[in-house]
N, C-alpha and C. Protein backbone atom coordinates (compact mmCIF):
# COMPACT_ATOMS: atom_id res chain seq x y z
N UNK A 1 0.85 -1.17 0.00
CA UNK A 1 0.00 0.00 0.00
C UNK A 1 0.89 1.24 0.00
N UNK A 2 0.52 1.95 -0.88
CA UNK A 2 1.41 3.12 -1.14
C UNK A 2 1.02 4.20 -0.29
N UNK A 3 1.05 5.56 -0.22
CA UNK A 3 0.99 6.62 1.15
C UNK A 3 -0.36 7.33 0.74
N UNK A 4 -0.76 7.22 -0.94
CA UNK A 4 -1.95 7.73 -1.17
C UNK A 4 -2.78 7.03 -0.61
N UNK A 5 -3.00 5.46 -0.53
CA UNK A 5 -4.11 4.45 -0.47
C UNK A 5 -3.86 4.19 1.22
N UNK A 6 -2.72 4.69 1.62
CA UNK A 6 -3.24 4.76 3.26
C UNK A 6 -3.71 6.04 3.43
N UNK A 7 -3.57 7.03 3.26
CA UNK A 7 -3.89 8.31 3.55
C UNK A 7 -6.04 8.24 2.86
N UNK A 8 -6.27 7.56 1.61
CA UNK A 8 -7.39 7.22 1.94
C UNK A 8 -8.39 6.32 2.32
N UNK A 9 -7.38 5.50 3.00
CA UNK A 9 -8.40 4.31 4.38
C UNK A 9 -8.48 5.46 5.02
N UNK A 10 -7.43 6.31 5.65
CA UNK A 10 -7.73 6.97 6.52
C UNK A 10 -8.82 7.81 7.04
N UNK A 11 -9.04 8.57 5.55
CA UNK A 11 -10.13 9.29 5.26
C UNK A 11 -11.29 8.71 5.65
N UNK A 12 -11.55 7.50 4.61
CA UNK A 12 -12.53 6.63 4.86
C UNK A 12 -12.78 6.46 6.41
N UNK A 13 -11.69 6.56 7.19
CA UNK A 13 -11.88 6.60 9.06
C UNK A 13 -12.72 7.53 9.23
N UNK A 14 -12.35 8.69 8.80
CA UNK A 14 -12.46 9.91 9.31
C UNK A 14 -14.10 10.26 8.64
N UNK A 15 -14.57 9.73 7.43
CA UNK A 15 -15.72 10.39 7.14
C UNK A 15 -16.98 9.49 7.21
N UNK A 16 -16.71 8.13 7.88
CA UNK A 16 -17.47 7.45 8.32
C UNK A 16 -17.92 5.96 7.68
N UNK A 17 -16.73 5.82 6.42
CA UNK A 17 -17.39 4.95 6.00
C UNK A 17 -16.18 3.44 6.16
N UNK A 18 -15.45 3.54 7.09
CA UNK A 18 -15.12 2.87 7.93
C UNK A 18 -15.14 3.24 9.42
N UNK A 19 -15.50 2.61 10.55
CA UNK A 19 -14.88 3.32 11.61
C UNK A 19 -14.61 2.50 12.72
N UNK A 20 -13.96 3.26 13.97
CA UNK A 20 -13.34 2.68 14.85
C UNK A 20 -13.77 2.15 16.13
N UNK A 21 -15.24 2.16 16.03
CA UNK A 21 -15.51 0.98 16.91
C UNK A 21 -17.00 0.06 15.69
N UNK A 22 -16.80 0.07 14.55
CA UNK A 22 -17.14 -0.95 14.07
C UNK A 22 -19.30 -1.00 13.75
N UNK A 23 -19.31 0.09 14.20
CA UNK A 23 -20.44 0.79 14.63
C UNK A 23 -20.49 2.39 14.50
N UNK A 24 -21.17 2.95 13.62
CA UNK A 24 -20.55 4.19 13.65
C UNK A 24 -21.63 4.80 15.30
N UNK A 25 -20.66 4.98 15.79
CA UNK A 25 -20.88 5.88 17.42
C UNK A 25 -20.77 4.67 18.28
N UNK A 26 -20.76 3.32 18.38
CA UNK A 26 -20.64 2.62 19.67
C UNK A 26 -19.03 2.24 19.75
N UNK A 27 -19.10 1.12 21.08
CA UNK A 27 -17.64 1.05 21.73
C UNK A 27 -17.27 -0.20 20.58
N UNK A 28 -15.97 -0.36 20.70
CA UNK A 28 -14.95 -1.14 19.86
C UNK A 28 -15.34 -2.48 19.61
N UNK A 29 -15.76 -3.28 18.86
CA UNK A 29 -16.29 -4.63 18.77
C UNK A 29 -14.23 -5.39 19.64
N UNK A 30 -14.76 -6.55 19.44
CA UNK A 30 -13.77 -7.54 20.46
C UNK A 30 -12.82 -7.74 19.25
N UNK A 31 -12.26 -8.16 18.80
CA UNK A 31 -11.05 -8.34 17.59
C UNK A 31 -10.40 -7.04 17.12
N UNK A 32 -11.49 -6.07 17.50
CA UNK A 32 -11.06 -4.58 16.44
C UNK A 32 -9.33 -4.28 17.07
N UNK A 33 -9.40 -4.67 18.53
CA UNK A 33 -8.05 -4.09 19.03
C UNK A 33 -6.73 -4.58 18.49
N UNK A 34 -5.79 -4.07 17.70
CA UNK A 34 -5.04 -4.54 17.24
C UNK A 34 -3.45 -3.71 17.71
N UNK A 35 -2.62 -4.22 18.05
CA UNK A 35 -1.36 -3.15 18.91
C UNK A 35 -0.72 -2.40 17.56
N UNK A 36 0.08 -1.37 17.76
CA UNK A 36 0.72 -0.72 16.88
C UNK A 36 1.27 -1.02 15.96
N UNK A 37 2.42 -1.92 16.52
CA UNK A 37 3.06 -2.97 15.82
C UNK A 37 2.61 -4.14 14.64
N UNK A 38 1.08 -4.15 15.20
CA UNK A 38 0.61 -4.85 13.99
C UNK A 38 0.56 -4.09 12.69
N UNK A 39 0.19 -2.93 12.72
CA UNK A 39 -0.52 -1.91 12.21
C UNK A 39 0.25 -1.46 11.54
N UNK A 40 1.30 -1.81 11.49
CA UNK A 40 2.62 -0.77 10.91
C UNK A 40 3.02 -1.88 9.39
N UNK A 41 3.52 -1.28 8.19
CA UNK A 41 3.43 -1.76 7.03
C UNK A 41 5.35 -1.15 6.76
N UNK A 42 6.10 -1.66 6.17
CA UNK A 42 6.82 -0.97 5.71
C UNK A 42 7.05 -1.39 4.04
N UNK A 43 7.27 0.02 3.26
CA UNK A 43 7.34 -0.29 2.02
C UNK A 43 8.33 0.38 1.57
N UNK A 44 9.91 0.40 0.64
CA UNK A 44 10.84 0.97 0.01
C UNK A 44 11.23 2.11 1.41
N UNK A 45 11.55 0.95 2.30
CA UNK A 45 12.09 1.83 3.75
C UNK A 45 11.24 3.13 4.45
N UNK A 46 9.91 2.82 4.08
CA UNK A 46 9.30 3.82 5.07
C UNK A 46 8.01 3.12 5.55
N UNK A 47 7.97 3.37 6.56
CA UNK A 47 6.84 2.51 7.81
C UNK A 47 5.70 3.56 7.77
N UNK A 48 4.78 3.02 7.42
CA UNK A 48 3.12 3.41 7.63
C UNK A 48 2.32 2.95 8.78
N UNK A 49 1.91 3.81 9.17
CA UNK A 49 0.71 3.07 9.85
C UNK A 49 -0.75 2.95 9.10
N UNK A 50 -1.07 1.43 9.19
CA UNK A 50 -2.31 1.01 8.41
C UNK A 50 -3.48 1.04 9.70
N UNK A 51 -4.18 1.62 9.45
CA UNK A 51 -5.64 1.54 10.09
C UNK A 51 -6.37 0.18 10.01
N UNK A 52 -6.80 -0.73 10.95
CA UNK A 52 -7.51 -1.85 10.95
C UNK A 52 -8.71 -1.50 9.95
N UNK A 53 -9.12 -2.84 9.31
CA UNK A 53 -9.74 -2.24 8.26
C UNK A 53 -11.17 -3.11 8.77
N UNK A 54 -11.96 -2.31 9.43
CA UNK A 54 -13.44 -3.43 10.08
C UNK A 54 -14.56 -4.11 8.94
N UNK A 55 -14.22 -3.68 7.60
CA UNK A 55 -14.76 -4.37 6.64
C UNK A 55 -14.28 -5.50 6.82
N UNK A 56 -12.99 -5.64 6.54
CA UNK A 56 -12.31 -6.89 6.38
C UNK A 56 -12.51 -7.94 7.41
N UNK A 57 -12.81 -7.46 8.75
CA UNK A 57 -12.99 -8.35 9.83
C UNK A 57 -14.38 -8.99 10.16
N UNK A 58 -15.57 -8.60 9.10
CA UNK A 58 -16.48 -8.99 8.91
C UNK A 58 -17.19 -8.50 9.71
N UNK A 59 -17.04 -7.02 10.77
CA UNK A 59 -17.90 -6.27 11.47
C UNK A 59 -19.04 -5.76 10.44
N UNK A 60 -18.77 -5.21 9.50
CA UNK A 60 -20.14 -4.93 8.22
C UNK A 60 -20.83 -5.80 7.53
N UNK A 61 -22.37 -5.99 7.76
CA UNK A 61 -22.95 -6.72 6.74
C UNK A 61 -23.50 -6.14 5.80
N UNK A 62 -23.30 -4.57 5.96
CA UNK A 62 -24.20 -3.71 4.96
C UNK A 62 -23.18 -2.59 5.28
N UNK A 63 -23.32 -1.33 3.73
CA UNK A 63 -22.69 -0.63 4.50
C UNK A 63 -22.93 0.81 5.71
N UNK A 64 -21.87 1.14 6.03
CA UNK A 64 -21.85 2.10 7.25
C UNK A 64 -22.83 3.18 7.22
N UNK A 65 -23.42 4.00 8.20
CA UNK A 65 -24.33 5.16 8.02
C UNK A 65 -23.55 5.91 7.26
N UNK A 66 -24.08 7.18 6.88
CA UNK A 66 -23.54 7.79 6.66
C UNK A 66 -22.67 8.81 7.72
N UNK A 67 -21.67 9.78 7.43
CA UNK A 67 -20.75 10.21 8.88
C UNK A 67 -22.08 11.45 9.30
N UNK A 68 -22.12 11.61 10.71
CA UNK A 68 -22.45 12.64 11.41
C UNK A 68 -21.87 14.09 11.50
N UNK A 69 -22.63 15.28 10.88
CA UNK A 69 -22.33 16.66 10.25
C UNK A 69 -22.47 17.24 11.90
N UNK A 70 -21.76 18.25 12.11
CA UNK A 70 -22.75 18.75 13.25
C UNK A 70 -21.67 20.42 13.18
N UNK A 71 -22.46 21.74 13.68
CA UNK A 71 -22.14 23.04 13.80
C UNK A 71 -21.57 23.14 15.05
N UNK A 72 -21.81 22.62 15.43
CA UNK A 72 -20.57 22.84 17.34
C UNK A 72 -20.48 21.75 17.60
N UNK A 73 -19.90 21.60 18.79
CA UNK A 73 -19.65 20.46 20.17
C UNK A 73 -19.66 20.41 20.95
N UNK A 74 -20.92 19.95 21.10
CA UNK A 74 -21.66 20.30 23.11
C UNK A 74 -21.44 18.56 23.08
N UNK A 75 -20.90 18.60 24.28
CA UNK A 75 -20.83 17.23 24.68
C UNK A 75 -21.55 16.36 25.32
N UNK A 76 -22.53 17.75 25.93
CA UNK A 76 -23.73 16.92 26.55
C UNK A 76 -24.82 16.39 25.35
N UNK A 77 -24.41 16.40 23.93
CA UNK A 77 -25.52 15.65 23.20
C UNK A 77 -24.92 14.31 22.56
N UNK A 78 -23.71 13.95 23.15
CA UNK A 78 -23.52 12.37 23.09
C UNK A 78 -24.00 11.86 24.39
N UNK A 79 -24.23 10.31 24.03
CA UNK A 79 -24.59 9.77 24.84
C UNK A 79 -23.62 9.26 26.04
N UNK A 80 -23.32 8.90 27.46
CA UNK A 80 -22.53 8.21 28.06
C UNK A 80 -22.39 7.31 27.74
N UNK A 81 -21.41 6.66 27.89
CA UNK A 81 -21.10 4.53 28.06
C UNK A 81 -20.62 5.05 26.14
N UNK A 82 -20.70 5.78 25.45
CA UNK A 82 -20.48 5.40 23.97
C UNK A 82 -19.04 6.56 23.15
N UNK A 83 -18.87 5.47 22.00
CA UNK A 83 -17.35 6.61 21.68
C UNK A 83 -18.11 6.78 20.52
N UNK A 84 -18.01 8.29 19.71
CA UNK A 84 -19.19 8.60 18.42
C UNK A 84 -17.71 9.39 18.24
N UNK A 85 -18.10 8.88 16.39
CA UNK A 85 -17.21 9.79 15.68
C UNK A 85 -17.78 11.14 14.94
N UNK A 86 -17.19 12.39 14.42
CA UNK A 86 -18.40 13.25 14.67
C UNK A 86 -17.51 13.88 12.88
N UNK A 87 -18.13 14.56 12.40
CA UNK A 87 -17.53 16.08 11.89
C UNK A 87 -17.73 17.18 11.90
N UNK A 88 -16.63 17.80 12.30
CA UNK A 88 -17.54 19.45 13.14
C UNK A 88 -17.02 20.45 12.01
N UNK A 89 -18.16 21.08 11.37
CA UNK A 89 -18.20 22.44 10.59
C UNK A 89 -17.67 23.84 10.98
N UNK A 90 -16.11 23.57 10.73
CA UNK A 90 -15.42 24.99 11.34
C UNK A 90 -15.83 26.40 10.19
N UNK A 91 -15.35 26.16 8.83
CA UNK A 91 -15.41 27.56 8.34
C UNK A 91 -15.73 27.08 6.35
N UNK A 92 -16.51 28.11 5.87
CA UNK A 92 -16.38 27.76 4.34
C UNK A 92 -15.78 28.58 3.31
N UNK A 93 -15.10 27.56 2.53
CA UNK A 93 -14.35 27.90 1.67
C UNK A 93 -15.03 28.56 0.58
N UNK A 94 -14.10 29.81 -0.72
CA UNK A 94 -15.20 30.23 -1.13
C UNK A 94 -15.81 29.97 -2.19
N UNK A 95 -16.30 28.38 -2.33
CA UNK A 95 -16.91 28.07 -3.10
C UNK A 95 -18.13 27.24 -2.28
N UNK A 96 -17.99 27.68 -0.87
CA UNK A 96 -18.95 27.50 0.20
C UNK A 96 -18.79 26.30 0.25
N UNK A 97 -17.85 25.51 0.07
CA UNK A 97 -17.69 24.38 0.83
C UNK A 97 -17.41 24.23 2.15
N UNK A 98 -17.93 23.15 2.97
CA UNK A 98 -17.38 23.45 4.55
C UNK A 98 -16.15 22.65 4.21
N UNK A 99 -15.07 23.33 5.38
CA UNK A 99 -13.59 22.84 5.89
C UNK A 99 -14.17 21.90 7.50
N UNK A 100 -14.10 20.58 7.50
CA UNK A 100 -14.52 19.94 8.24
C UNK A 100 -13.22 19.61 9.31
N UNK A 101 -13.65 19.25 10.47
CA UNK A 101 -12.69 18.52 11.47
C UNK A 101 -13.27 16.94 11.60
N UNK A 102 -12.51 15.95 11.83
CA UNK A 102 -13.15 15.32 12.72
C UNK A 102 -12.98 14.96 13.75
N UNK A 103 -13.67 14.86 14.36
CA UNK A 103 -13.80 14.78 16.35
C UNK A 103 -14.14 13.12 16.47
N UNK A 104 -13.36 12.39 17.67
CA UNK A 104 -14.16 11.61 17.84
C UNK A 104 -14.39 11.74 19.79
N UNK A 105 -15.42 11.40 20.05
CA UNK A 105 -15.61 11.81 21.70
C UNK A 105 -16.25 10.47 22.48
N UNK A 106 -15.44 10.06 23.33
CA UNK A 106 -15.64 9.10 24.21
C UNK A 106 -15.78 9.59 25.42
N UNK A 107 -17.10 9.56 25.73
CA UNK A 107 -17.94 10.34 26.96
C UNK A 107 -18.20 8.92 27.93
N UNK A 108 -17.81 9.06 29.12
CA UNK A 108 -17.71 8.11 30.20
C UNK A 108 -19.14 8.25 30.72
N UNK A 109 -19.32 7.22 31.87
CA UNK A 109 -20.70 6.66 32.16
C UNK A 109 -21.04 7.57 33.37
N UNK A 110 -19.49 8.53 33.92
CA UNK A 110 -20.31 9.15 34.64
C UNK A 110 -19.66 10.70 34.46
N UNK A 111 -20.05 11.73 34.99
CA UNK A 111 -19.48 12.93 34.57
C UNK A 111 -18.13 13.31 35.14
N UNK A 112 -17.42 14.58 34.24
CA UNK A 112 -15.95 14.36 35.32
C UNK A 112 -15.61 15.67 34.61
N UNK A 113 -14.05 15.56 33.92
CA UNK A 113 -13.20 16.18 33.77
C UNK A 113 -13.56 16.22 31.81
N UNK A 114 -13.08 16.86 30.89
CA UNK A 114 -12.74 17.11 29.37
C UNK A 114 -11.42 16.79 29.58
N UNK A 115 -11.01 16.07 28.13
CA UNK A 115 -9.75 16.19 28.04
C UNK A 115 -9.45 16.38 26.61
N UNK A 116 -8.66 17.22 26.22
CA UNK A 116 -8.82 17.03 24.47
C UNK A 116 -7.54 16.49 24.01
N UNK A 117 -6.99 15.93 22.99
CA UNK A 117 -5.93 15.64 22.22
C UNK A 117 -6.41 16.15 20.88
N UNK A 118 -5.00 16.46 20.28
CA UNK A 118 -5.29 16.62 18.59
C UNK A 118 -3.86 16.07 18.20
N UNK A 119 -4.19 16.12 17.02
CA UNK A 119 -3.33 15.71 16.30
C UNK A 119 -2.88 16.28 14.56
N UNK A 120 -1.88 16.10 13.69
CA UNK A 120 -2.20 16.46 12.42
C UNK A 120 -1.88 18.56 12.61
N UNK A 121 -1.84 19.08 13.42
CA UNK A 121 -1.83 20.50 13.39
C UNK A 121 -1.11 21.11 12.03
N UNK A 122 -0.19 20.34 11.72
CA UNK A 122 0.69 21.14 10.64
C UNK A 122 0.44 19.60 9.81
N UNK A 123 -0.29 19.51 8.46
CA UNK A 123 -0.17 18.57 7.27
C UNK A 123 0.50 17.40 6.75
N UNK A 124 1.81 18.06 7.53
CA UNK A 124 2.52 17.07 7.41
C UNK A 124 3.06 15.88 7.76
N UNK A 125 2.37 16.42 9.42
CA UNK A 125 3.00 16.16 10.75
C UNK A 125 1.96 14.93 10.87
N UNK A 126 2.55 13.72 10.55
CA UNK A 126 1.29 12.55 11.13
C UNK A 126 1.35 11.54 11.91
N UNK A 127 2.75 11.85 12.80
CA UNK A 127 2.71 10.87 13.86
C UNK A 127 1.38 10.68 14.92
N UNK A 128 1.08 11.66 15.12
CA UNK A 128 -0.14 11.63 16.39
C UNK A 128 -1.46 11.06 16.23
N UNK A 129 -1.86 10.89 14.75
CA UNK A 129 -2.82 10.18 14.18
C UNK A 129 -3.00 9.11 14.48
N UNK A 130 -2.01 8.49 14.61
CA UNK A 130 -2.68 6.95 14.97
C UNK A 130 -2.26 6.70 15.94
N UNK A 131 -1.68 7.47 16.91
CA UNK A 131 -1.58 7.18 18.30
C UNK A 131 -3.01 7.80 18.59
N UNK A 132 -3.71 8.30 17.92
CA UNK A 132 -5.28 9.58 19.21
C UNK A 132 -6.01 7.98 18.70
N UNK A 133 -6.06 7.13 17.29
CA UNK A 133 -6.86 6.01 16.83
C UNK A 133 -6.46 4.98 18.56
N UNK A 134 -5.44 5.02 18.87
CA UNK A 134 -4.75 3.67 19.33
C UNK A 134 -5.51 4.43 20.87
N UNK A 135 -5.28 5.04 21.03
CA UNK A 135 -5.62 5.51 22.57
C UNK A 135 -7.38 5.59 22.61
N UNK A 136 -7.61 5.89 21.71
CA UNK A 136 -8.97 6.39 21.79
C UNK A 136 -9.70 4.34 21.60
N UNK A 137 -8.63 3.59 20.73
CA UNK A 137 -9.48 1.99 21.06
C UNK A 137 -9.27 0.98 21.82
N UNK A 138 -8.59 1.88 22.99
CA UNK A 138 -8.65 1.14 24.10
C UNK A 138 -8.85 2.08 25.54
N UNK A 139 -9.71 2.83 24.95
CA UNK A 139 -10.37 3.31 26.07
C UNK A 139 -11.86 2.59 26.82
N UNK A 140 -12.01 2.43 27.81
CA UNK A 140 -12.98 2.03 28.36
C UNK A 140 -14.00 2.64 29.12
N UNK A 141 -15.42 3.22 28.03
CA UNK A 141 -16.18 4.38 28.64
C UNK A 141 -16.83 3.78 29.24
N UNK A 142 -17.04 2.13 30.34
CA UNK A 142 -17.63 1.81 31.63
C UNK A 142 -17.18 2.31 32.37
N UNK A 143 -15.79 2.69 32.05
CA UNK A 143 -15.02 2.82 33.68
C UNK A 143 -14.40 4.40 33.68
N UNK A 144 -15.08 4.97 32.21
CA UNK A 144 -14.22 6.34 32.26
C UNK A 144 -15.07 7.11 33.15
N UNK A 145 -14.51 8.37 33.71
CA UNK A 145 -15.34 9.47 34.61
C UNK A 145 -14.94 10.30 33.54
N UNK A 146 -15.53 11.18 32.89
CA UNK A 146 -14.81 12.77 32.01
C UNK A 146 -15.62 12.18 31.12
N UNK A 147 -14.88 12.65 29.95
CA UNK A 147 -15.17 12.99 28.20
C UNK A 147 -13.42 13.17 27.92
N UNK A 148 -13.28 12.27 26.78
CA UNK A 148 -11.95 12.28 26.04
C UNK A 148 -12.62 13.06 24.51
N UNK A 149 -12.17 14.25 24.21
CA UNK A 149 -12.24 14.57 23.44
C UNK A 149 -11.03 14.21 22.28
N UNK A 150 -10.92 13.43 21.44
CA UNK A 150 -9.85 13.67 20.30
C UNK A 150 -10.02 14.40 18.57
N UNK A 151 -9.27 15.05 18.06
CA UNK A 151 -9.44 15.96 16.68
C UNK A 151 -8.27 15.03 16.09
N UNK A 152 -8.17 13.81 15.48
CA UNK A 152 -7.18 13.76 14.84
C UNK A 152 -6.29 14.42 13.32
N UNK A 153 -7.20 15.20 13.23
CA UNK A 153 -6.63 15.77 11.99
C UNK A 153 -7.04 17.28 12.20
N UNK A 154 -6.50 18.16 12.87
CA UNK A 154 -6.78 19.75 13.06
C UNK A 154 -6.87 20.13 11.45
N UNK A 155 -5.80 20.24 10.78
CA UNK A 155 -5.56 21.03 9.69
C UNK A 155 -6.33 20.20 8.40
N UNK A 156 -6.80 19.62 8.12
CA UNK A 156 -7.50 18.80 7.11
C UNK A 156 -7.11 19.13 5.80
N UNK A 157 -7.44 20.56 5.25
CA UNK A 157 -6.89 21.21 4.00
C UNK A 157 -5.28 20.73 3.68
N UNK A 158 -4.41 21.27 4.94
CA UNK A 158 -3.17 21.13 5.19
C UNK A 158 -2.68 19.22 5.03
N UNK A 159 -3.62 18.36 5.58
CA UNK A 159 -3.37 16.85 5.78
C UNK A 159 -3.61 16.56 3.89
N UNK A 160 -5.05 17.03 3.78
CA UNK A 160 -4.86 16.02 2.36
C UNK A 160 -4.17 16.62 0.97
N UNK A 161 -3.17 18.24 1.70
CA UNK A 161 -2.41 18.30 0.06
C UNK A 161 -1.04 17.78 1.24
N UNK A 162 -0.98 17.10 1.96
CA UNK A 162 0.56 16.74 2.68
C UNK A 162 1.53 17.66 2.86
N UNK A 163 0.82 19.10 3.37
CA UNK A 163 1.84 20.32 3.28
C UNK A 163 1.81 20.44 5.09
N UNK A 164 2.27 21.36 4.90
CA UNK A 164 2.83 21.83 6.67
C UNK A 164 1.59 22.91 6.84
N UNK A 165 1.34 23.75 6.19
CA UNK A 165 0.23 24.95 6.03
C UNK A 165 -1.13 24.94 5.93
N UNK A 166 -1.85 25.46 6.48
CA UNK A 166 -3.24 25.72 6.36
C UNK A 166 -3.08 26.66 4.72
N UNK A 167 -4.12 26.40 3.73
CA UNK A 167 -4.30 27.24 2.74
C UNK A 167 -5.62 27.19 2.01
């Protein structure tokens, strides 16, 4: 797999038509957990990280909803006990397209603390991506108190031309 065709599984993470607990908005099916090390591909000396692919694991019998649009992020309109992947409508471009984020938020069963991570800030920069995937699928919202907020891709514009810059 070359860096284009991971960069769009990734996508596919991010806009819903794969996702990371196998369910778009519930917790992680049982097999989905896979360690880093699995995950990692190397091709002509450079190491990727591959995203578990939940088609392949036979979590889909049909396909996925479509991804969830939303204008803010109030956290009190996810549910507890569940991790939902979201896309939040920051600003439009001027051909009035929206510039999307995506959020994913694992809200615990009882109330507590926010915590946010991001990742991706500068385009280029994509180590943190699949560490916010790896942390965020083995979190456990029975036992969480708070809300884990994660943005793995801040700069989006910046991620899919692979530049350092917002433009």
């Amino acid at each position: 797999m070359n860096f284009s065709q991971c960069k769009e599984h990734c996508i596919d993470l991010f806009v819903g038509r794969e996702s990371l607990s196998g369910k778009s908005g519930h917790a992680s099916p049982a097999g989905a957990n896979k360690t880093l090390s699995q995950s990692l591909i190397s091709e002509a000396g450079v190491t990727m990280y591959i995203p578990p692919s939940l088609t392949s694991l036979g979590v889909y019998s049909s396909p996925p909803p479509p991804p969830v649009v939303k204008d803010r992020l109030v956290i009190g309109e996810f549910l507890p006990g569940q991790i939902t992947t979201v896309w939040i409508n920051i600003m439009q471009q001027g051909l009035s397209d929206w510039i999307r984020v995506p959020v994913i938020v694992a809200r615990g069963v009882q109330d507590g603390m926010v915590v946010g991570i991001t990742a991706a800030v500068h385009g280029n920069e994509l180590n943190g991506v699949p560490c916010i995937h790896q942390v965020m699928r083995e979190i456990d919202v029975t036992s969480l108190k708070g809300t884990v907020v994660a943005v793995p891709c801040v700069n989006t514009p910046g991620y899919l031309a692979y530049q350092r810059e917002f433009r």
